[in-house]
N, C-alpha and C. Protein backbone atom coordinates (compact mmCIF):
# COMPACT_ATOMS: atom_id res chain seq x y z
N UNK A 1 29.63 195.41 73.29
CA UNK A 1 30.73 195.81 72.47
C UNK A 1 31.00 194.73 71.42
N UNK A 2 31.12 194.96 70.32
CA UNK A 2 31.16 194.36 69.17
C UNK A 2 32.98 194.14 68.87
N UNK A 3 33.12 192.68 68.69
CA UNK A 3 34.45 192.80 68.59
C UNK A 3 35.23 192.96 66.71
N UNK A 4 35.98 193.57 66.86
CA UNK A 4 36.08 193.70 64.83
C UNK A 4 36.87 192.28 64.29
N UNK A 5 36.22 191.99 62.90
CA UNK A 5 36.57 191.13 62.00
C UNK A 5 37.80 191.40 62.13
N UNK A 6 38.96 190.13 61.75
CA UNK A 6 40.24 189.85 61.51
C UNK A 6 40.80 188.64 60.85
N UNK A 7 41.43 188.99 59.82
CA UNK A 7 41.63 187.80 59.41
C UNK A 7 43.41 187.64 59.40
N UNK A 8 43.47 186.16 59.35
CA UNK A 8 45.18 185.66 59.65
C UNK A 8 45.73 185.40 58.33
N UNK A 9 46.79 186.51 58.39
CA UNK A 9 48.08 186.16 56.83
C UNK A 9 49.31 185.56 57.15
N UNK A 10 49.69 184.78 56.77
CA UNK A 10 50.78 183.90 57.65
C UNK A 10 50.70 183.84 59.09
N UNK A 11 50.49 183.50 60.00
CA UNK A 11 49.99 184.02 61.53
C UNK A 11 50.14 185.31 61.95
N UNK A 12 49.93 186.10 61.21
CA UNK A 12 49.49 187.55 61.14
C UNK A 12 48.14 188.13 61.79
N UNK A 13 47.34 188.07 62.86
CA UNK A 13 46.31 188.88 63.06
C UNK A 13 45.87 190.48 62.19
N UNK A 14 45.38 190.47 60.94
CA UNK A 14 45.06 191.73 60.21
C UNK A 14 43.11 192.13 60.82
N UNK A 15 43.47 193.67 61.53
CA UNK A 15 41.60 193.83 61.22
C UNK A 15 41.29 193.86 60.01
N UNK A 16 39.96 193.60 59.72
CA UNK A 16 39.34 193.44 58.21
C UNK A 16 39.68 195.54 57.64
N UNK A 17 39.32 196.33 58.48
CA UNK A 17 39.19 197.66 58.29
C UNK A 17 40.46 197.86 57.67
N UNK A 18 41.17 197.30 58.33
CA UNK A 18 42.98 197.51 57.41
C UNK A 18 43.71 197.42 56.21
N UNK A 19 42.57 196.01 56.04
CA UNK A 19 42.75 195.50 54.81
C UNK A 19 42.73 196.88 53.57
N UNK A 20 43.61 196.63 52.34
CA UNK A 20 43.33 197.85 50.99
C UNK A 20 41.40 197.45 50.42
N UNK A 21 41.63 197.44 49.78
CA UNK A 21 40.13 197.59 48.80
C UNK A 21 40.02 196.54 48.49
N UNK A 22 41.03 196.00 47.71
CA UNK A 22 41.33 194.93 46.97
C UNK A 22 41.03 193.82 47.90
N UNK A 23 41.98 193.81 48.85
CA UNK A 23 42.09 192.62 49.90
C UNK A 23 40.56 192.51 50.38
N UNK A 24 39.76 193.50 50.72
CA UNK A 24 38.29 193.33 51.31
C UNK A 24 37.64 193.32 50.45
N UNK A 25 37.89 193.28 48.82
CA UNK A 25 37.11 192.49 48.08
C UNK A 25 37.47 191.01 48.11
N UNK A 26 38.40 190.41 47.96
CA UNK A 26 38.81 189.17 48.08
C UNK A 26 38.35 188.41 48.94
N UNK A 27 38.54 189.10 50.09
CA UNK A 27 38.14 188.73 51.41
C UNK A 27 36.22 188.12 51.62
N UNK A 28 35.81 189.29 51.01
CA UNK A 28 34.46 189.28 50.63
C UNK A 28 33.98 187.99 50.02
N UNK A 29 34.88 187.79 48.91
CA UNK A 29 34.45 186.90 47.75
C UNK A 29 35.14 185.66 48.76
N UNK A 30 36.11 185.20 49.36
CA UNK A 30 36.25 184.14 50.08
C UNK A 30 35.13 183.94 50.90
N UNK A 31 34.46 184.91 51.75
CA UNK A 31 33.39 184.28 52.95
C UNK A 31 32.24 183.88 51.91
N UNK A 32 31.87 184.71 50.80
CA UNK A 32 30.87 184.04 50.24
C UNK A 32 30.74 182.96 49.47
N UNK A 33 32.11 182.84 49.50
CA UNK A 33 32.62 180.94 48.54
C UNK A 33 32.49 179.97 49.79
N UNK A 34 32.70 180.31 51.22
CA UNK A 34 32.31 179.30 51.84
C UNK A 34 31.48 179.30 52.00
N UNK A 35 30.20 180.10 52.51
CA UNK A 35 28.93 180.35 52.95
C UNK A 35 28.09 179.37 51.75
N UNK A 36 28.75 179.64 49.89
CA UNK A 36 28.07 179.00 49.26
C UNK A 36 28.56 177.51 49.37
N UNK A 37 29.82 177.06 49.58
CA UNK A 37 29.80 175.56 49.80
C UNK A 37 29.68 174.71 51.04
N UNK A 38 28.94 175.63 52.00
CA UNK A 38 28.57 175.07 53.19
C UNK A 38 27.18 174.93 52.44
N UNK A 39 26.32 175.48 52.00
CA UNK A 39 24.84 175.45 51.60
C UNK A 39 24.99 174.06 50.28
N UNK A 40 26.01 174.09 49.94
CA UNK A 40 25.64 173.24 49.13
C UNK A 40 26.23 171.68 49.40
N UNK A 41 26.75 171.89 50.37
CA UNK A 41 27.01 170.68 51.04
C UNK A 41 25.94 170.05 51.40
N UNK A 42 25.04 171.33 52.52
CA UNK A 42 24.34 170.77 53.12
C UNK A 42 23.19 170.30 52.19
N UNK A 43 22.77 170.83 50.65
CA UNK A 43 21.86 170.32 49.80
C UNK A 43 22.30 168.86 49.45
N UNK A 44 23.38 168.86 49.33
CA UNK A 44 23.82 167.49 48.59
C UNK A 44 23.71 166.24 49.46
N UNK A 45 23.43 166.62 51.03
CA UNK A 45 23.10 165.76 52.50
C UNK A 45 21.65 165.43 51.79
N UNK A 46 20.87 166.74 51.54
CA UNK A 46 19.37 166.55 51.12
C UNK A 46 19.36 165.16 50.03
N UNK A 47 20.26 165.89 48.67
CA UNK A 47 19.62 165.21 47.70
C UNK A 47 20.02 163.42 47.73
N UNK A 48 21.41 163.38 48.38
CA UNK A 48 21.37 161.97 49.03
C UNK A 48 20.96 161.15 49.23
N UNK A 49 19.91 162.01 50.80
CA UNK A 49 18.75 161.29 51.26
C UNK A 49 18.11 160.55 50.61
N UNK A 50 17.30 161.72 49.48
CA UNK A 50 15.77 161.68 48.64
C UNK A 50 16.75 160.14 47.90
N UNK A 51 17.90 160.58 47.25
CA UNK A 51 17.86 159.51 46.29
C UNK A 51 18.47 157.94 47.34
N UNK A 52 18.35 157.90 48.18
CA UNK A 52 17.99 156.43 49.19
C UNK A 52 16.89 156.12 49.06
N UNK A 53 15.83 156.94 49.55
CA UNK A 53 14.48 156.92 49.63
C UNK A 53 14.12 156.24 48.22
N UNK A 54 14.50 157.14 47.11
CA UNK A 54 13.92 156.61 45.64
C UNK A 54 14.52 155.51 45.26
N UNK A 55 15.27 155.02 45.24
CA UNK A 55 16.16 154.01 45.03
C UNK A 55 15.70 153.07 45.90
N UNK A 56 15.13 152.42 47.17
CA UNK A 56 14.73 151.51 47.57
C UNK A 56 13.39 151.75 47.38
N UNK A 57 12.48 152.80 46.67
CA UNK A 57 11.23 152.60 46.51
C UNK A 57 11.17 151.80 45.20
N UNK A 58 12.16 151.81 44.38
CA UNK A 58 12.21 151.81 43.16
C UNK A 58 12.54 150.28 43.08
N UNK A 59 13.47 149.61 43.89
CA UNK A 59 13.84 148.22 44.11
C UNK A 59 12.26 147.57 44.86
N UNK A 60 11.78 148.46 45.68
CA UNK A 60 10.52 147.60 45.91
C UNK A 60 9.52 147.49 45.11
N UNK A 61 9.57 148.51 43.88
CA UNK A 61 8.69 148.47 43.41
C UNK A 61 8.91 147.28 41.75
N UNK A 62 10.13 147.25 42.04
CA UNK A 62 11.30 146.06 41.05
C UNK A 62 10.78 144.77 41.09
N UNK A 63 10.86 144.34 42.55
CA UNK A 63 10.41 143.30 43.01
C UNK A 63 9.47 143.14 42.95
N UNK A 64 7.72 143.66 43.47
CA UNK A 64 6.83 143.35 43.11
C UNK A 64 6.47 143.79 41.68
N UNK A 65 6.67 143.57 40.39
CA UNK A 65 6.60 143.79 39.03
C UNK A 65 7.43 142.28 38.91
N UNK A 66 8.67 142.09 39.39
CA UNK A 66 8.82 140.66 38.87
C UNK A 66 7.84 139.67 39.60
N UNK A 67 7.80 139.67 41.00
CA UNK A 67 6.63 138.80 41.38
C UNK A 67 5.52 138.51 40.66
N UNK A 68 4.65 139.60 39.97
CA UNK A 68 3.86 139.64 38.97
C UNK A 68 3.54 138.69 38.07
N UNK A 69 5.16 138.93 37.61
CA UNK A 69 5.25 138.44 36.36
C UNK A 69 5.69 136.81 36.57
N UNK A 70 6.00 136.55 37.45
CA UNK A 70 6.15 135.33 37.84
C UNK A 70 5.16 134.38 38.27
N UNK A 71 4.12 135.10 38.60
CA UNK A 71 3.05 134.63 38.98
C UNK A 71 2.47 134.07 37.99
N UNK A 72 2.31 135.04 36.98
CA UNK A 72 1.74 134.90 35.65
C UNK A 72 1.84 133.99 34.95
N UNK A 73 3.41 133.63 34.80
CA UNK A 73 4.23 132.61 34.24
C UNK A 73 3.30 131.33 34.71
N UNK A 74 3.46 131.04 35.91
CA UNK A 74 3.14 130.02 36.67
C UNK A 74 1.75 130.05 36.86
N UNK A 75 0.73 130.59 36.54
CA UNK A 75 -0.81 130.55 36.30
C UNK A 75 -0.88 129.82 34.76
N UNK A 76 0.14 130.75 33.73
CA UNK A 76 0.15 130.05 32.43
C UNK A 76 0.27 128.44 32.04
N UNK A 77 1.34 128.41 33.02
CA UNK A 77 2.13 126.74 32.58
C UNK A 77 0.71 126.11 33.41
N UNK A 78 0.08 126.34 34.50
CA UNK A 78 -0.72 125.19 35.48
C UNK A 78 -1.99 124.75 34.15
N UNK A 79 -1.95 126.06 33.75
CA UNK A 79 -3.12 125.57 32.68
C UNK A 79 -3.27 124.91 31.30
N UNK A 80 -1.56 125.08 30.72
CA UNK A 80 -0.85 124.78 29.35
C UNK A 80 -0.95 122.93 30.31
């Protein structure tokens, strides 16, 4: 047995079936405004991540480019 949708208006228990037209469009358009900012929450967990990941690849890759160049420096002067 399937129990029916209900939603609370001031602590009101309403079934969804009760609701006018209007209200179960609204209603509609509310579950799919959360459904979309639960998904995009959970993308923004994603893109987070990635940009940790890139951001310390990017500092390691910082560091060895100055090492480099430091090296360089100091090969130059041994021979100047």
């Amino acid at each position: 047995m399937t129990e029916e949708a209900v939603v609370f208006i001031d602590d009101e228990e309403i079934k969804v079936s009760e609701l006018s037209d209007q209200q179960k469009y609204l209603h509609s358009q509310l579950l799919d405004l959360r459904n979309k900012e639960a998904s995009l929450k959970f993308q923004l967990d994603q893109v987070a991540a990635s940009m940790s990941v890139f951001q310390s690849a990017f500092v390691e890759a910082s560091k060895e480019v100055a090492e480099e160049v430091l090296d360089e420096e100091e090969e130059t002067k041994e021979v100047n």
